[in-house]
ModelCIF file with pLDDT and N, C-alpha, C, O atoms, coordinates in Angstrom:
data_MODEL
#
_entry.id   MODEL 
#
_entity.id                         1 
_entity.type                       polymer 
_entity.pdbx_number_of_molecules   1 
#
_entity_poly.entity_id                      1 
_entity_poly.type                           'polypeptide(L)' 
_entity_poly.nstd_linkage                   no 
_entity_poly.nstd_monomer                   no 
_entity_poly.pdbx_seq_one_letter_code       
;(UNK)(UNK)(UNK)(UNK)(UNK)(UNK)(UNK)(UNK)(UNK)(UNK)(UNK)(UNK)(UNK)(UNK)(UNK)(UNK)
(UNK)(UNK)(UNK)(UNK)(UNK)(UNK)(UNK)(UNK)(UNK)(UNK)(UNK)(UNK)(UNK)(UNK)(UNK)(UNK)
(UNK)(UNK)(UNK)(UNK)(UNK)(UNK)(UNK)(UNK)(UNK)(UNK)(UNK)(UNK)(UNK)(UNK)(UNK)
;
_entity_poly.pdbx_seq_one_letter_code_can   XXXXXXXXXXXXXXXXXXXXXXXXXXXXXXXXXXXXXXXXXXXXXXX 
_entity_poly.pdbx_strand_id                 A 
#
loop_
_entity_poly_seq.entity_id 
_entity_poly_seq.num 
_entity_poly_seq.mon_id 
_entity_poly_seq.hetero 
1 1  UNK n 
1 2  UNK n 
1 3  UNK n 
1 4  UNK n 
1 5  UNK n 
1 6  UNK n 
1 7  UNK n 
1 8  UNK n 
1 9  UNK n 
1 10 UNK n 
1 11 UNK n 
1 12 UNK n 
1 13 UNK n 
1 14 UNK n 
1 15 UNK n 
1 16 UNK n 
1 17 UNK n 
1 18 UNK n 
1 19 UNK n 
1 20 UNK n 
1 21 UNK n 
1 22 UNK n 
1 23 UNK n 
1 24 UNK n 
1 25 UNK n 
1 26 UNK n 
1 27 UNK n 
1 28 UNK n 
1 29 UNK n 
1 30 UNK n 
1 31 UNK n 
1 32 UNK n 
1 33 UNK n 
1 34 UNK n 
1 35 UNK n 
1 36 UNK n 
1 37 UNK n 
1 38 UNK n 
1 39 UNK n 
1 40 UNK n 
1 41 UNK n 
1 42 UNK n 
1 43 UNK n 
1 44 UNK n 
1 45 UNK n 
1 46 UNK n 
1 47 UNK n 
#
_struct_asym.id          A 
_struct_asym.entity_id   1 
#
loop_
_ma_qa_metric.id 
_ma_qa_metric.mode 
_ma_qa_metric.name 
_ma_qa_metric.software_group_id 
_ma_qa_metric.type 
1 global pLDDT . pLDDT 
2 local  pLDDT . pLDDT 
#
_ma_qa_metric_global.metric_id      1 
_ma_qa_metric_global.metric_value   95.06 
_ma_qa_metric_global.model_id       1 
_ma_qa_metric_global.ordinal_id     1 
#
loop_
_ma_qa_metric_local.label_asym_id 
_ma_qa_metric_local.label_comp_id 
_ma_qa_metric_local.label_seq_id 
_ma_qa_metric_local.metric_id 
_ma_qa_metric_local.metric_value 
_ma_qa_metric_local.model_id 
_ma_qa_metric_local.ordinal_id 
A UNK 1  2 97.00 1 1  
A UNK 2  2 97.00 1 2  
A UNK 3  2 97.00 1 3  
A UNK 4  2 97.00 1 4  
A UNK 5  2 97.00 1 5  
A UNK 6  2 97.00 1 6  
A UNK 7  2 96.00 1 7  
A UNK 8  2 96.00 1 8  
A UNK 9  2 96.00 1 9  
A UNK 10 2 94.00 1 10 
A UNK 11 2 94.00 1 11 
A UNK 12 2 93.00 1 12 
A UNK 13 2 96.00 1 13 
A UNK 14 2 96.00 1 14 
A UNK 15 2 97.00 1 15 
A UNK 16 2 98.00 1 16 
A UNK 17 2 97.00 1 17 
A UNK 18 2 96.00 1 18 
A UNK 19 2 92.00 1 19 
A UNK 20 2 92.00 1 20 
A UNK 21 2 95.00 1 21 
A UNK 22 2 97.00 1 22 
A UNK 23 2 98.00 1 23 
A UNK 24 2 98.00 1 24 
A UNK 25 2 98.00 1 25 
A UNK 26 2 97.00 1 26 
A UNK 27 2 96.00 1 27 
A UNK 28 2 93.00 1 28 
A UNK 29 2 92.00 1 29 
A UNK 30 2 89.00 1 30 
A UNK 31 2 89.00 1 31 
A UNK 32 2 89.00 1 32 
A UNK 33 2 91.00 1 33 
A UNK 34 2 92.00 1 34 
A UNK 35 2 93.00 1 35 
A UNK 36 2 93.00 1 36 
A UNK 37 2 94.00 1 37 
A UNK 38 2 95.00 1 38 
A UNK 39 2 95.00 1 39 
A UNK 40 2 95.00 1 40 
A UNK 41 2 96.00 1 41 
A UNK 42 2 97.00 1 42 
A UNK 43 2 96.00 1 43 
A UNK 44 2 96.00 1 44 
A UNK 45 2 97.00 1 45 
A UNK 46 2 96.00 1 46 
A UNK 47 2 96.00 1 47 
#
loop_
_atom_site.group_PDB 
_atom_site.id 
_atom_site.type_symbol 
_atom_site.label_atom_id 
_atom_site.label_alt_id 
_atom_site.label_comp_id 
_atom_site.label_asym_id 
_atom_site.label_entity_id 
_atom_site.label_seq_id 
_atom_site.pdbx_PDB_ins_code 
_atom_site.Cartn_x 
_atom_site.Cartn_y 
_atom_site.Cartn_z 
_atom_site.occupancy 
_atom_site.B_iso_or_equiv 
_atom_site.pdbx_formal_charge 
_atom_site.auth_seq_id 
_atom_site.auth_comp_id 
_atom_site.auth_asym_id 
_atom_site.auth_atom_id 
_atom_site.pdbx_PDB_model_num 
ATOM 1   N N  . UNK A 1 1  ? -7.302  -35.313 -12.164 1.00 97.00 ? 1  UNK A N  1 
ATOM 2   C CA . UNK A 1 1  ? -6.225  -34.605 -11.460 1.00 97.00 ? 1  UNK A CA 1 
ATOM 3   C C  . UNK A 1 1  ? -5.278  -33.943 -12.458 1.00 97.00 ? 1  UNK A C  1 
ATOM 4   O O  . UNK A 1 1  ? -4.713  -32.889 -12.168 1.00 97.00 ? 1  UNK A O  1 
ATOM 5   N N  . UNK A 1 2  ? -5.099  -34.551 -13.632 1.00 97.00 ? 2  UNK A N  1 
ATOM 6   C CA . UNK A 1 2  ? -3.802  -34.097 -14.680 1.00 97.00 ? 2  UNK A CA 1 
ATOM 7   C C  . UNK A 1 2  ? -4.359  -33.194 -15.192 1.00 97.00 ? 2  UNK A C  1 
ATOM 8   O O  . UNK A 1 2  ? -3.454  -32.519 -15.685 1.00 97.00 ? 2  UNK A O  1 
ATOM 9   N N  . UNK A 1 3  ? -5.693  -32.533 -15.491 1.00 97.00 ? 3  UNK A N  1 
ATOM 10  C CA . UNK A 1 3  ? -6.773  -31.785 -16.117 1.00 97.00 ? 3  UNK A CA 1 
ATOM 11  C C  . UNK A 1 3  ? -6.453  -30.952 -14.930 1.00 97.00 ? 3  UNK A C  1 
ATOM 12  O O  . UNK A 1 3  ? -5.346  -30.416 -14.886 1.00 97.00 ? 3  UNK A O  1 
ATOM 13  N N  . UNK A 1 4  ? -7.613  -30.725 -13.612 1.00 97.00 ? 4  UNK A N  1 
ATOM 14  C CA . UNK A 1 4  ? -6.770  -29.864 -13.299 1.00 97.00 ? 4  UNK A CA 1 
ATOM 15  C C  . UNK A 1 4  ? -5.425  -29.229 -12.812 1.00 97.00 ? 4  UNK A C  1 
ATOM 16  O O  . UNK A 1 4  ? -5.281  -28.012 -12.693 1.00 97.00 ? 4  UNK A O  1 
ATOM 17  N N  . UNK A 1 5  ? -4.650  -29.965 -12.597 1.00 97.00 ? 5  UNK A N  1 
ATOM 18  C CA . UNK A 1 5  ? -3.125  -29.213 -12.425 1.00 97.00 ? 5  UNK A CA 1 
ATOM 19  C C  . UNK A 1 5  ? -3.231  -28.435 -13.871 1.00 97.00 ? 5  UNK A C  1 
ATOM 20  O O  . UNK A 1 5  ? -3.382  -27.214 -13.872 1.00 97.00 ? 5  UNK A O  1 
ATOM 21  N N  . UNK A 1 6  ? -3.131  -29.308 -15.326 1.00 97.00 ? 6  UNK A N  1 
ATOM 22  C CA . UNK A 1 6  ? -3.322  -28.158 -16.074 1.00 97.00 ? 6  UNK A CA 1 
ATOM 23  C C  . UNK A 1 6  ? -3.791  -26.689 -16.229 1.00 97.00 ? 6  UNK A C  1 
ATOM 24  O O  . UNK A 1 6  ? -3.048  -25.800 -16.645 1.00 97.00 ? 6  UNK A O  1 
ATOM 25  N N  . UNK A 1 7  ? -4.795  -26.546 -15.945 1.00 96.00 ? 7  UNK A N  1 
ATOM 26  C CA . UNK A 1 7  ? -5.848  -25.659 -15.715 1.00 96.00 ? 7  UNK A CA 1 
ATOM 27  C C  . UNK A 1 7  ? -5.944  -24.711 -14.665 1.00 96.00 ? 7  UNK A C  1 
ATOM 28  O O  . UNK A 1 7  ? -6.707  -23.752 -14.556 1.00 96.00 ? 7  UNK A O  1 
ATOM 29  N N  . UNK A 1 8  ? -4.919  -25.188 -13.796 1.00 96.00 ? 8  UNK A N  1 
ATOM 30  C CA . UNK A 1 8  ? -4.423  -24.323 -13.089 1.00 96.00 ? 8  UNK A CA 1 
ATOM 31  C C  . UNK A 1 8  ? -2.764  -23.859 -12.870 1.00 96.00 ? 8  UNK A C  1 
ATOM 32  O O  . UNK A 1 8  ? -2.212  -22.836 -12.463 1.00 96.00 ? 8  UNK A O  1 
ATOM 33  N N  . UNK A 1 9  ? -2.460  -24.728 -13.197 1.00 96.00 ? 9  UNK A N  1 
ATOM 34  C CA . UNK A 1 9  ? -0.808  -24.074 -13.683 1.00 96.00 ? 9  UNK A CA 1 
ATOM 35  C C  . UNK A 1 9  ? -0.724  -23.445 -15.354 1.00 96.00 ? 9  UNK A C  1 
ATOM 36  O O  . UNK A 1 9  ? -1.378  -23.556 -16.392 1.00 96.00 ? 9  UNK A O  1 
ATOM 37  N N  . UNK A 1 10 ? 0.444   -22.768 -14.901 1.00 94.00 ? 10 UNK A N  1 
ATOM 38  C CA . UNK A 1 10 ? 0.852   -22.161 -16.760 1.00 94.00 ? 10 UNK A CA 1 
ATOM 39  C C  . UNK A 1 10 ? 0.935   -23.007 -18.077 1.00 94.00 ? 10 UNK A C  1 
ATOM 40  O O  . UNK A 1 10 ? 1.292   -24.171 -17.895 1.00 94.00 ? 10 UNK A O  1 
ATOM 41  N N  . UNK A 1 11 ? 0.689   -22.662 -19.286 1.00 94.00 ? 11 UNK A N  1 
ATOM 42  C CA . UNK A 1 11 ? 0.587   -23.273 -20.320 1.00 94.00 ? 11 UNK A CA 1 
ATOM 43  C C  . UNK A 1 11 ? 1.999   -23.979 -20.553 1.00 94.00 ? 11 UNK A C  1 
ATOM 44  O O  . UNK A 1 11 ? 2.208   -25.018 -21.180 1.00 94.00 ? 11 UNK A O  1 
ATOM 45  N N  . UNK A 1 12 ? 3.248   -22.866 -19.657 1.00 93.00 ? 12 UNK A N  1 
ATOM 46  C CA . UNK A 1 12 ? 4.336   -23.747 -20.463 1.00 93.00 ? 12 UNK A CA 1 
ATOM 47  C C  . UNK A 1 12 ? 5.183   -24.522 -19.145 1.00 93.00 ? 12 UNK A C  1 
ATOM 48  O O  . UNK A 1 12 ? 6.299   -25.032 -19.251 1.00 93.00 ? 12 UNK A O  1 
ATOM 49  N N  . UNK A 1 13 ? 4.366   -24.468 -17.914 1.00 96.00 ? 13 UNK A N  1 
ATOM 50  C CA . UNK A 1 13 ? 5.066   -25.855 -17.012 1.00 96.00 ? 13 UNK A CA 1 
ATOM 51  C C  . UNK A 1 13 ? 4.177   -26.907 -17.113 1.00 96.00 ? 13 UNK A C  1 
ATOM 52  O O  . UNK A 1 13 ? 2.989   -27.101 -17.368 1.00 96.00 ? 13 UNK A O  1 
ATOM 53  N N  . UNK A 1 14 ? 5.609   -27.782 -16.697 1.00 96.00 ? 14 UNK A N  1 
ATOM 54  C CA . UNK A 1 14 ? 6.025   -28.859 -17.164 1.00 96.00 ? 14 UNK A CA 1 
ATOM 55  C C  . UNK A 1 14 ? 4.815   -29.753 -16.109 1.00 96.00 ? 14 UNK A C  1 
ATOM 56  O O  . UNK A 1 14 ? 4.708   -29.352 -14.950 1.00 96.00 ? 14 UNK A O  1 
ATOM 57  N N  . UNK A 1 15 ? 3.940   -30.952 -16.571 1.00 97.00 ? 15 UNK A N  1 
ATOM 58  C CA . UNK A 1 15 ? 3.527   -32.146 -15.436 1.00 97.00 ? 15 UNK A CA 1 
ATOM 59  C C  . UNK A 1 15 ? 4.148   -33.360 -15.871 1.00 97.00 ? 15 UNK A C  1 
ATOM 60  O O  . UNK A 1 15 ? 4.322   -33.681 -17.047 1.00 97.00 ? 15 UNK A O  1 
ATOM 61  N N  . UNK A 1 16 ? 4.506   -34.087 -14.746 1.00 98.00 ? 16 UNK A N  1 
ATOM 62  C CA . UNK A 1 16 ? 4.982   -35.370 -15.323 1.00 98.00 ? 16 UNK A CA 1 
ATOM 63  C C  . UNK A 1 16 ? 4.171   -36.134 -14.326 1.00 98.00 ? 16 UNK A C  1 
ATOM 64  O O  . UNK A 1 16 ? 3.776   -35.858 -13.193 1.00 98.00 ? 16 UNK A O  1 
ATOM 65  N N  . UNK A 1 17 ? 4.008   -37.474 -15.313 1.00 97.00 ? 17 UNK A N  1 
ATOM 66  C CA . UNK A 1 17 ? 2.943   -38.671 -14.297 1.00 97.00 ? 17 UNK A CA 1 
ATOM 67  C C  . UNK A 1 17 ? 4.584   -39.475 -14.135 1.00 97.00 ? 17 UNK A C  1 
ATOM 68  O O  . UNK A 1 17 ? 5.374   -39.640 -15.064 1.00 97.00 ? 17 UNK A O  1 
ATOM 69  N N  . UNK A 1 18 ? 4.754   -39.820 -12.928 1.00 96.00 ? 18 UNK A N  1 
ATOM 70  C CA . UNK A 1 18 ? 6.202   -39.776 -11.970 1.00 96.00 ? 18 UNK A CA 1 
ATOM 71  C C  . UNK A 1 18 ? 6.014   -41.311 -11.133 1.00 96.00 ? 18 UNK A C  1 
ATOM 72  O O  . UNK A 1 18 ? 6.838   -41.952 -10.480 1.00 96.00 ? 18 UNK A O  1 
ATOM 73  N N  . UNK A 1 19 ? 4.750   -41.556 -11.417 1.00 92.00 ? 19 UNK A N  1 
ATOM 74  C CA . UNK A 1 19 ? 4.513   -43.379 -10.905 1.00 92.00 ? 19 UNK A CA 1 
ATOM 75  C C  . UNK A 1 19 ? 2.873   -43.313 -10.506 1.00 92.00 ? 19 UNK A C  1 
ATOM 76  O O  . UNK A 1 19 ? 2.402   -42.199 -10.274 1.00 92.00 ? 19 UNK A O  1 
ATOM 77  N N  . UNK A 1 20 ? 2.222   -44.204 -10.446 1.00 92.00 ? 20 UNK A N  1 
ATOM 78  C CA . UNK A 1 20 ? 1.049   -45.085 -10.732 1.00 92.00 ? 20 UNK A CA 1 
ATOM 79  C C  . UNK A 1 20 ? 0.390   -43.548 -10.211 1.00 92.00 ? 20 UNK A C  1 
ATOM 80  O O  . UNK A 1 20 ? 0.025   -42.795 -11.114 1.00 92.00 ? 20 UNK A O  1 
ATOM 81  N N  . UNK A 1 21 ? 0.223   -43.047 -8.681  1.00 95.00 ? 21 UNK A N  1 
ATOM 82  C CA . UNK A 1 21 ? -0.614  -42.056 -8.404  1.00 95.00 ? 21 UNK A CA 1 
ATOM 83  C C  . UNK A 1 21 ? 0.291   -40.425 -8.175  1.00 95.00 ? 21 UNK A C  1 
ATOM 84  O O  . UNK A 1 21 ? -0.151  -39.377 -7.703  1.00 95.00 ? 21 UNK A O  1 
ATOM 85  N N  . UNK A 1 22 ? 1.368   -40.666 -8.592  1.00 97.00 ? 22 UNK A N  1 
ATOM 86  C CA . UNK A 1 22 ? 2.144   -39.127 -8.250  1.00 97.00 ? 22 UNK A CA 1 
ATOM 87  C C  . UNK A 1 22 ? 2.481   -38.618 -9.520  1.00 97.00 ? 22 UNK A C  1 
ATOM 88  O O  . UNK A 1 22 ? 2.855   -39.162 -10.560 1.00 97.00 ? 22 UNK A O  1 
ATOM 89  N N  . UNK A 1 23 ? 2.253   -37.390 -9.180  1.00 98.00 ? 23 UNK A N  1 
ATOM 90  C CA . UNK A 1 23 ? 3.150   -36.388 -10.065 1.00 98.00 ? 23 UNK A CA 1 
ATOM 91  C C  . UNK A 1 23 ? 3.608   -35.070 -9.902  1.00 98.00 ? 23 UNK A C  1 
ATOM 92  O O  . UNK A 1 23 ? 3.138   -34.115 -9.283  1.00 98.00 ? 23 UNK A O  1 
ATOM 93  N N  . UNK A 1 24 ? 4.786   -35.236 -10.694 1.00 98.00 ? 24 UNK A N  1 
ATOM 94  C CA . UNK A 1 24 ? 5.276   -33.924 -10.702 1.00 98.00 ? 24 UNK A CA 1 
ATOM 95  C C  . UNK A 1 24 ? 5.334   -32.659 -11.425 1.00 98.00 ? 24 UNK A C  1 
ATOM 96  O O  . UNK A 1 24 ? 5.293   -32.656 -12.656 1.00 98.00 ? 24 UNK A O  1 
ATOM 97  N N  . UNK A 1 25 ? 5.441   -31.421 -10.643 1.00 98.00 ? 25 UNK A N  1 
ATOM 98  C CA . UNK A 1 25 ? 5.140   -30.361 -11.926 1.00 98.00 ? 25 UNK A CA 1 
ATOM 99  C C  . UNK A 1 25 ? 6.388   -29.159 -11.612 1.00 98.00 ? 25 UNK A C  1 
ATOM 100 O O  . UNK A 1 25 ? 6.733   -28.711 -10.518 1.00 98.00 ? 25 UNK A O  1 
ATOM 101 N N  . UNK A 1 26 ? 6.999   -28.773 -13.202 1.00 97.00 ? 26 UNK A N  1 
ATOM 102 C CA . UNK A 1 26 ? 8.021   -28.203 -12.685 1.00 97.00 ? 26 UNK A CA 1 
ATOM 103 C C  . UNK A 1 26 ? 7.612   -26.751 -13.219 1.00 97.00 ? 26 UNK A C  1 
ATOM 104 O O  . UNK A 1 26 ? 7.138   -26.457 -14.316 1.00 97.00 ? 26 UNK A O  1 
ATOM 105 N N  . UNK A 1 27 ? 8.006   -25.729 -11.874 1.00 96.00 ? 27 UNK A N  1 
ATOM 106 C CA . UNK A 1 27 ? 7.198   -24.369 -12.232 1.00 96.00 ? 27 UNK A CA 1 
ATOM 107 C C  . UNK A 1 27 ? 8.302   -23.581 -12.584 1.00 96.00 ? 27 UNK A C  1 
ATOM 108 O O  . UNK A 1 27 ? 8.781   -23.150 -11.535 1.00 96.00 ? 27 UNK A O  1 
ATOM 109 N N  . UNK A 1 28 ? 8.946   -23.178 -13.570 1.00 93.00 ? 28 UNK A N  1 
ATOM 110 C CA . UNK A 1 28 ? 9.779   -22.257 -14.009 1.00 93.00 ? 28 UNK A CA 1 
ATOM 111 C C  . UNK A 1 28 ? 9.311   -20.689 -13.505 1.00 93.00 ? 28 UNK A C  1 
ATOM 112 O O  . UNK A 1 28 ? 8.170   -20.274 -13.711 1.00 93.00 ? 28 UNK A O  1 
ATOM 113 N N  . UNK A 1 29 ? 10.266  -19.956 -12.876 1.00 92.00 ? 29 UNK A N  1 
ATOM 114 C CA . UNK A 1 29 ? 10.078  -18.617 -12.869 1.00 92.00 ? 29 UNK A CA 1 
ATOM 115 C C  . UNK A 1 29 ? 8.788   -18.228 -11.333 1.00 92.00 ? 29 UNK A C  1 
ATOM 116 O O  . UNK A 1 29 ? 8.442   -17.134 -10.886 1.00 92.00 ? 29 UNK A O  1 
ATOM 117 N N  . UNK A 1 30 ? 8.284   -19.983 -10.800 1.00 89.00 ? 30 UNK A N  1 
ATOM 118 C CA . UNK A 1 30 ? 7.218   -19.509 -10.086 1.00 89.00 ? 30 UNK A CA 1 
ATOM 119 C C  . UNK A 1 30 ? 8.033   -19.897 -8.759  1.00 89.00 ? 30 UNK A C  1 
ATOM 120 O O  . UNK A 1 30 ? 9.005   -20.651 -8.742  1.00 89.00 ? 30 UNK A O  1 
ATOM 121 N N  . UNK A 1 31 ? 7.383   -19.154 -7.485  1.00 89.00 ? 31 UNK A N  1 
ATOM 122 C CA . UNK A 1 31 ? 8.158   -19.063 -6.172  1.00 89.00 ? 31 UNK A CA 1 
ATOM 123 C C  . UNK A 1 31 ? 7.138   -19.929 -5.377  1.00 89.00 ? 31 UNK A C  1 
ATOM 124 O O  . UNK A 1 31 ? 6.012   -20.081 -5.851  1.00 89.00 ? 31 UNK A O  1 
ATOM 125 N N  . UNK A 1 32 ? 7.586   -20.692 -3.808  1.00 89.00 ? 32 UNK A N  1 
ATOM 126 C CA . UNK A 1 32 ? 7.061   -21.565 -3.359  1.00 89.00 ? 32 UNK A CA 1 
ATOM 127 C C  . UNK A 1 32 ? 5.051   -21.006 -3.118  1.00 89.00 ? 32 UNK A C  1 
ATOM 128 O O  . UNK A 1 32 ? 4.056   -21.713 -3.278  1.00 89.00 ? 32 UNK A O  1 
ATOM 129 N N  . UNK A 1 33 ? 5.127   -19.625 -2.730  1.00 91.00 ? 33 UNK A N  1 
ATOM 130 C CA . UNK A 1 33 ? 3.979   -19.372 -2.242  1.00 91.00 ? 33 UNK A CA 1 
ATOM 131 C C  . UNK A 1 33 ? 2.886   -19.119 -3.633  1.00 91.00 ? 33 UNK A C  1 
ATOM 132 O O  . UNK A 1 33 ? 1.661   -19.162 -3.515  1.00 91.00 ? 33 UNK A O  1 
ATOM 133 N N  . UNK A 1 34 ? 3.485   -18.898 -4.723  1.00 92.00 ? 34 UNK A N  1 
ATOM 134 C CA . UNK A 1 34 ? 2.571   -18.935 -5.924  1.00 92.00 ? 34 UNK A CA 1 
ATOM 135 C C  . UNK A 1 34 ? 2.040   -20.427 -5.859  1.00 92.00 ? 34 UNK A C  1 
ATOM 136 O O  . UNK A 1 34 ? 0.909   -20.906 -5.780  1.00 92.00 ? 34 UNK A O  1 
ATOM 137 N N  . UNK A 1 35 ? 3.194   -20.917 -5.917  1.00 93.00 ? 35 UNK A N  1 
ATOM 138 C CA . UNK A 1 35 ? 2.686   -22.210 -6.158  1.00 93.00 ? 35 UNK A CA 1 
ATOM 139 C C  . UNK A 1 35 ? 1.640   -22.797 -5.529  1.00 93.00 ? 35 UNK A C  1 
ATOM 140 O O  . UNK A 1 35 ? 0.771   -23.378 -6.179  1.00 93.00 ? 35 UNK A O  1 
ATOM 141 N N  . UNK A 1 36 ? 1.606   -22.710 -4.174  1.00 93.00 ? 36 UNK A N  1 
ATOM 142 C CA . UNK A 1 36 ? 0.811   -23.230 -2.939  1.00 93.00 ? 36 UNK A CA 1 
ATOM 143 C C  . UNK A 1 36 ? -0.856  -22.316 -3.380  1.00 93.00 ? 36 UNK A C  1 
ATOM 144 O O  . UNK A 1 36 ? -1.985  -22.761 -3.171  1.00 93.00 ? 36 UNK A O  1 
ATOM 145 N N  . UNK A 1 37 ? -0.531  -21.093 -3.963  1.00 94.00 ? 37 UNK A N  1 
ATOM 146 C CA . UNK A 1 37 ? -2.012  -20.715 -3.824  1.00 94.00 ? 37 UNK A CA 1 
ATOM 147 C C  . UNK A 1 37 ? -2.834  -21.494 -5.042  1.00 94.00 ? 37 UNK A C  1 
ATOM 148 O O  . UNK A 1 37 ? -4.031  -21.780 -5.009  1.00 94.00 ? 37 UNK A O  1 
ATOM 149 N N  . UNK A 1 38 ? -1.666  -21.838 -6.401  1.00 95.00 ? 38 UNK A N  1 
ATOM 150 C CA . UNK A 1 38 ? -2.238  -22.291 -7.638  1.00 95.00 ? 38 UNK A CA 1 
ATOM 151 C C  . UNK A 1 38 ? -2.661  -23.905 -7.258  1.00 95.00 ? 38 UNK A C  1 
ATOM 152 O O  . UNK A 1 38 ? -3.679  -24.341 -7.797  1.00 95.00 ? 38 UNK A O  1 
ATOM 153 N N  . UNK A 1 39 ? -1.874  -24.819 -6.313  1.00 95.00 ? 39 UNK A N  1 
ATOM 154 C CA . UNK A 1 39 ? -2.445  -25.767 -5.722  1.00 95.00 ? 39 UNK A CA 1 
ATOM 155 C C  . UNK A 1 39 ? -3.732  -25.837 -4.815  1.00 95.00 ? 39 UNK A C  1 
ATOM 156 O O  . UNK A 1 39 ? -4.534  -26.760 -4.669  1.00 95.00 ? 39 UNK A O  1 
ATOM 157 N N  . UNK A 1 40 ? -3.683  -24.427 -4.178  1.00 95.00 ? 40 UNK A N  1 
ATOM 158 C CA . UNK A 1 40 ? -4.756  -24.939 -2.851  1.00 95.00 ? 40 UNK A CA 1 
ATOM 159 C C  . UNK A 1 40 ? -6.295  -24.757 -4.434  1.00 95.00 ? 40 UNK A C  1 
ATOM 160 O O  . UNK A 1 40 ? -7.311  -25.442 -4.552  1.00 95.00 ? 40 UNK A O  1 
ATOM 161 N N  . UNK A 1 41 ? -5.848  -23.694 -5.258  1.00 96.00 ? 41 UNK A N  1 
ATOM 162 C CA . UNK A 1 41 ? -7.291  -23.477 -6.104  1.00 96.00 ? 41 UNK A CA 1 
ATOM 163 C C  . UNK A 1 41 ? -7.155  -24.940 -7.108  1.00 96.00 ? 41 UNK A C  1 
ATOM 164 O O  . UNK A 1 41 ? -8.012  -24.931 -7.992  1.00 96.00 ? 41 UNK A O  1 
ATOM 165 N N  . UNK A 1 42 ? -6.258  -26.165 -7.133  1.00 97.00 ? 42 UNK A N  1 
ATOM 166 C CA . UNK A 1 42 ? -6.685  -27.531 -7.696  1.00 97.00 ? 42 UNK A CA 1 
ATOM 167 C C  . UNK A 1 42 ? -7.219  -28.257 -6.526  1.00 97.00 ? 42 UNK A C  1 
ATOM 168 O O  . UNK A 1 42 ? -7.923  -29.170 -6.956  1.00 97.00 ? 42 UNK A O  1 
ATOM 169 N N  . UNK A 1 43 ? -7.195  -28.252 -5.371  1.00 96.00 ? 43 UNK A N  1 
ATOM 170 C CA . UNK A 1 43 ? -7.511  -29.145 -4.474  1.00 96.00 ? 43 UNK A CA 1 
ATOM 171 C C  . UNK A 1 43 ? -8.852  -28.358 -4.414  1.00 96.00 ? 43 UNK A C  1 
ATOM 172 O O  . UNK A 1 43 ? -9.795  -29.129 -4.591  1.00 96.00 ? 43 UNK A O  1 
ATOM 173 N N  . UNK A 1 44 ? -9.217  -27.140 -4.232  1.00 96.00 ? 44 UNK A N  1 
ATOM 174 C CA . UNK A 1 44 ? -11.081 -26.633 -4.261  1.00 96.00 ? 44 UNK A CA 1 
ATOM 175 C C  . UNK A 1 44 ? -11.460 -27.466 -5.284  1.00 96.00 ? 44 UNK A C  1 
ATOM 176 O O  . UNK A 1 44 ? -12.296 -28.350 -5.099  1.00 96.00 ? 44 UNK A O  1 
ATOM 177 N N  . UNK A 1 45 ? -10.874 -27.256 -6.460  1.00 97.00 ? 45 UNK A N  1 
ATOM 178 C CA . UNK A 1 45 ? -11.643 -27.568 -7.811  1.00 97.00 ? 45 UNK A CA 1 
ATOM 179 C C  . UNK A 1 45 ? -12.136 -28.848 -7.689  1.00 97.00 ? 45 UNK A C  1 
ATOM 180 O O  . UNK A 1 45 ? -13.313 -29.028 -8.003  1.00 97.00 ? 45 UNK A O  1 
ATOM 181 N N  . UNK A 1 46 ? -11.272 -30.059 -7.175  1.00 96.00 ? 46 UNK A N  1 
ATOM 182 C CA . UNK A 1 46 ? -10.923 -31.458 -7.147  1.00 96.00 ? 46 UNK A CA 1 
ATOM 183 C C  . UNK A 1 46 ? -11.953 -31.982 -5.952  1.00 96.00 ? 46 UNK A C  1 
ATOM 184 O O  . UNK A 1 46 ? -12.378 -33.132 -6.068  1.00 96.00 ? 46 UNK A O  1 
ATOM 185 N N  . UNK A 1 47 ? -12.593 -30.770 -4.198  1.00 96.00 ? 47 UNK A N  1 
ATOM 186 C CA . UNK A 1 47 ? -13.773 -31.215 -3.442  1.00 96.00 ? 47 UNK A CA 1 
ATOM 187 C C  . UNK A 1 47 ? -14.629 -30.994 -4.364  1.00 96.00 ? 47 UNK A C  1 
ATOM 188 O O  . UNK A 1 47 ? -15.821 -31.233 -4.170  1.00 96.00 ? 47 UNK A O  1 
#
């Protein structure tokens, strides 16, 4: 999962492992709907 969020978010936001199975990622400069499309293409990657 930390592989891809990498791999699909930018080189310079931030992931943090935030407790045993969550985390957080902080997207500088990115707006809610970028975000959602750069997530829905980790959750394809991840079926």
């Amino acid at each position: 999962v930390a592989n891809t969020l990498a791999a699909h978010l930018r080189p310079y936001d931030v992931i943090v492992r935030f407790g045993g199975d969550e985390f957080l990622c902080l997207c500088q400069g990115l707006v809610e709907t970028d975000a959602d499309t750069r997530l829905a293409l980790v959750n394809s990657e991840l079926a």
